[in-house]
C-alpha atoms as a PDB file:
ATOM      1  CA  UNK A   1      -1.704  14.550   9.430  1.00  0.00           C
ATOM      2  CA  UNK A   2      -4.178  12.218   7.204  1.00  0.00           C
ATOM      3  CA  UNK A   3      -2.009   8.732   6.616  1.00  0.00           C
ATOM      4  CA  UNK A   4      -2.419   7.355   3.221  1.00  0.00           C
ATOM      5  CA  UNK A   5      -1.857   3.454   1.965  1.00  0.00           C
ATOM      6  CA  UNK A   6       0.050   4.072  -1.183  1.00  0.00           C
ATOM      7  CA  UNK A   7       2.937   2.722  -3.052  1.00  0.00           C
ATOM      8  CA  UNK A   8       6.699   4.299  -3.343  1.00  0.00           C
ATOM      9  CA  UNK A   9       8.315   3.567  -6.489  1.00  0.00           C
ATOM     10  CA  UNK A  10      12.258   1.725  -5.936  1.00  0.00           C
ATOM     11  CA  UNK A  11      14.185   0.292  -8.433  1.00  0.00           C
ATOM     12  CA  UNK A  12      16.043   1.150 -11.722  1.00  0.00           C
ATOM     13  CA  UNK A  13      15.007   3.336 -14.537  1.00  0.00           C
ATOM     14  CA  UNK A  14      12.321   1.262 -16.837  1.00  0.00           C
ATOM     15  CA  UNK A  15      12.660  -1.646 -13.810  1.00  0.00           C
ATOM     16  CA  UNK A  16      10.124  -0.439 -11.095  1.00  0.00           C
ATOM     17  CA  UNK A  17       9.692  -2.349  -8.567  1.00  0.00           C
ATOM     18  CA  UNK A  18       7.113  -0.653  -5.798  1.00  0.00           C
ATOM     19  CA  UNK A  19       6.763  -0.694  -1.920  1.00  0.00           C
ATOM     20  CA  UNK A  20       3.238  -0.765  -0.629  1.00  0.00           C
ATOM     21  CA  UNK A  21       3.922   1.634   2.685  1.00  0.00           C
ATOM     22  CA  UNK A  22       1.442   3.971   4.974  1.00  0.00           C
ATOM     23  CA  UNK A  23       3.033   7.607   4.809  1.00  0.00           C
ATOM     24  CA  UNK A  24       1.696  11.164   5.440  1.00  0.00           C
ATOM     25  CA  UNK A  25      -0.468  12.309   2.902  1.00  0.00           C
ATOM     26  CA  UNK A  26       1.906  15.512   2.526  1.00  0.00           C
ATOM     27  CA  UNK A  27       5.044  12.976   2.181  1.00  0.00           C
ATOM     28  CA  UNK A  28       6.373  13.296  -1.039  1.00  0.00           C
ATOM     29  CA  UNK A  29       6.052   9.828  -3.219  1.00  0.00           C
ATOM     30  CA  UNK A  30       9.368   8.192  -2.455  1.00  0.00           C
ATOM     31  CA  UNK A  31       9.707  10.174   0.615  1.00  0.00           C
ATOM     32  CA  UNK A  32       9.276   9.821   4.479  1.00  0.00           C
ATOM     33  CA  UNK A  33       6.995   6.782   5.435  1.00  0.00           C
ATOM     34  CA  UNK A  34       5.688   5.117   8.454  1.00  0.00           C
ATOM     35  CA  UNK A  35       5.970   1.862   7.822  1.00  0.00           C
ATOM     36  CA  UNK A  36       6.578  -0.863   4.748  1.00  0.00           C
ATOM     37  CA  UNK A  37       3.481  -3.100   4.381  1.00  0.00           C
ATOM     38  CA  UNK A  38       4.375  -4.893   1.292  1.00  0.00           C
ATOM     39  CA  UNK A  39       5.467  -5.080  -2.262  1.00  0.00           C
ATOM     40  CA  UNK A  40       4.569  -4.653  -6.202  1.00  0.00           C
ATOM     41  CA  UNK A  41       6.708  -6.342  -8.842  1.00  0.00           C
ATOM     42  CA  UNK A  42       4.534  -5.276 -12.271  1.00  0.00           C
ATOM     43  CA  UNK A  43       7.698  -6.597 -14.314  1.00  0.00           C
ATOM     44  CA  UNK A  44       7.081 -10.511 -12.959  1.00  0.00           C
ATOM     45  CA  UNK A  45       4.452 -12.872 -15.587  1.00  0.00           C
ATOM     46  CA  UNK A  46       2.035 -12.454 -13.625  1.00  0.00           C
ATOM     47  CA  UNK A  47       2.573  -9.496 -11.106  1.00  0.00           C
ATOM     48  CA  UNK A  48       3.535 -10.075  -7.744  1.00  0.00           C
ATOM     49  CA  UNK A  49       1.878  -8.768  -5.033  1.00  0.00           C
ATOM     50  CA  UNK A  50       3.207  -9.523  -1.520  1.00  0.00           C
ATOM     51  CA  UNK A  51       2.044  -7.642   1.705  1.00  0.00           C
ATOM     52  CA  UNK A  52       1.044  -8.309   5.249  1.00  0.00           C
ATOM     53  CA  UNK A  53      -2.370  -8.103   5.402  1.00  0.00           C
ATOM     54  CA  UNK A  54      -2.815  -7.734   9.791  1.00  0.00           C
ATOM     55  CA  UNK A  55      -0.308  -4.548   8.924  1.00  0.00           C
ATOM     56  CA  UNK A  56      -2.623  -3.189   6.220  1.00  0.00           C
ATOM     57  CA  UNK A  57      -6.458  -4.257   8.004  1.00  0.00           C
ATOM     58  CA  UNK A  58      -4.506  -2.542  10.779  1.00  0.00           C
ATOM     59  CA  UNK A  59      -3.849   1.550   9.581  1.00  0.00           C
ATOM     60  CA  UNK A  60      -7.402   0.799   7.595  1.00  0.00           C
ATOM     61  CA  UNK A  61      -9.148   0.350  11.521  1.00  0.00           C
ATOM     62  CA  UNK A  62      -6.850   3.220  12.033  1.00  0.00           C
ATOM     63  CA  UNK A  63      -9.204   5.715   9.956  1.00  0.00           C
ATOM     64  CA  UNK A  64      -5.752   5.520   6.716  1.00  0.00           C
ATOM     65  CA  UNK A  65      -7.027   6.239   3.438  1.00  0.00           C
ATOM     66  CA  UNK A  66      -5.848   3.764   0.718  1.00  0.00           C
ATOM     67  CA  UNK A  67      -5.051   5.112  -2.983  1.00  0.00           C
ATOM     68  CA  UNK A  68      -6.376   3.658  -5.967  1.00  0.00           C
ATOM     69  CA  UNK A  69      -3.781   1.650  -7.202  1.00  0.00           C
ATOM     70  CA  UNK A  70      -3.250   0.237  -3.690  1.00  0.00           C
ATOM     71  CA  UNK A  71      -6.969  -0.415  -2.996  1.00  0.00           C
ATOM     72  CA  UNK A  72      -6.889  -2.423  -6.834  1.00  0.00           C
ATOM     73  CA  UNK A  73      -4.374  -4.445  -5.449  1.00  0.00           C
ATOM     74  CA  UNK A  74      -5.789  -5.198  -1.636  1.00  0.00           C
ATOM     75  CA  UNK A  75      -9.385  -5.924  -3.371  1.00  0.00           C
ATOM     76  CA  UNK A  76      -7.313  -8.846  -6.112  1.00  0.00           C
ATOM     77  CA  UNK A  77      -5.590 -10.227  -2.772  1.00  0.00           C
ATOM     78  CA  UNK A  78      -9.381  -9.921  -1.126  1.00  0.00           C
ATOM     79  CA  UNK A  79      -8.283  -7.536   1.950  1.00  0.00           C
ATOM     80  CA  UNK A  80     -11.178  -5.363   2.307  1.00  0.00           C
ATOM     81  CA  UNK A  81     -10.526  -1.384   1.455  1.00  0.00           C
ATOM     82  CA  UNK A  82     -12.858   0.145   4.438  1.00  0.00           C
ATOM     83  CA  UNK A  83     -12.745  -0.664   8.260  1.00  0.00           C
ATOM     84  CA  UNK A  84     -15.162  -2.860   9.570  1.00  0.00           C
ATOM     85  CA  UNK A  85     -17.951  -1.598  11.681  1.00  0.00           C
ATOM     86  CA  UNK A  86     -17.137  -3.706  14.821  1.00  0.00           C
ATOM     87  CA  UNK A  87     -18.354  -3.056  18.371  1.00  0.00           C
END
């Protein structure tokens, strides 16, 4: 059961609004998730990106794999996208 960084769309139709969340790969998009690790507002001038970035360097040590649009969005906020090789 590979765990993926990825986002889950919310909001109305033509509003999205997204939650950054680590899930099972086999989850379905706005399915079953493991935990929320942030947010995605596209719709705000500019877009807002809020997430907790211990959470996310966290399931990355953890061996999860991050999507693209989530790993666009750690390397803007400067969180790296692979674990670190400590130890």
């Amino acid at each position: 059961m590979p765990v993926r960084l990825r986002l889950t769309r919310k909001g109305a139709k033509k509003r999205p609004f997204y939650r950054i969340v680590a899930a099972n790969s086999e989850a379905p998009r706005d399915g079953r998730f493991l935990e929320v690790l942030g947010y995605y507002d596209p719709l705000k001038d500019p877009a807002q990106v809020q997430m907790d970035e211990d959470k996310v360097r966290k399931w990355i040590q953890r061996g999860a794999k991050v999507s693209d649009t989530v790993g666009s969005l750690l390397r803007k906020k400067g969180v790296p996208t692979v674990p670190s090789q400590t130890g």
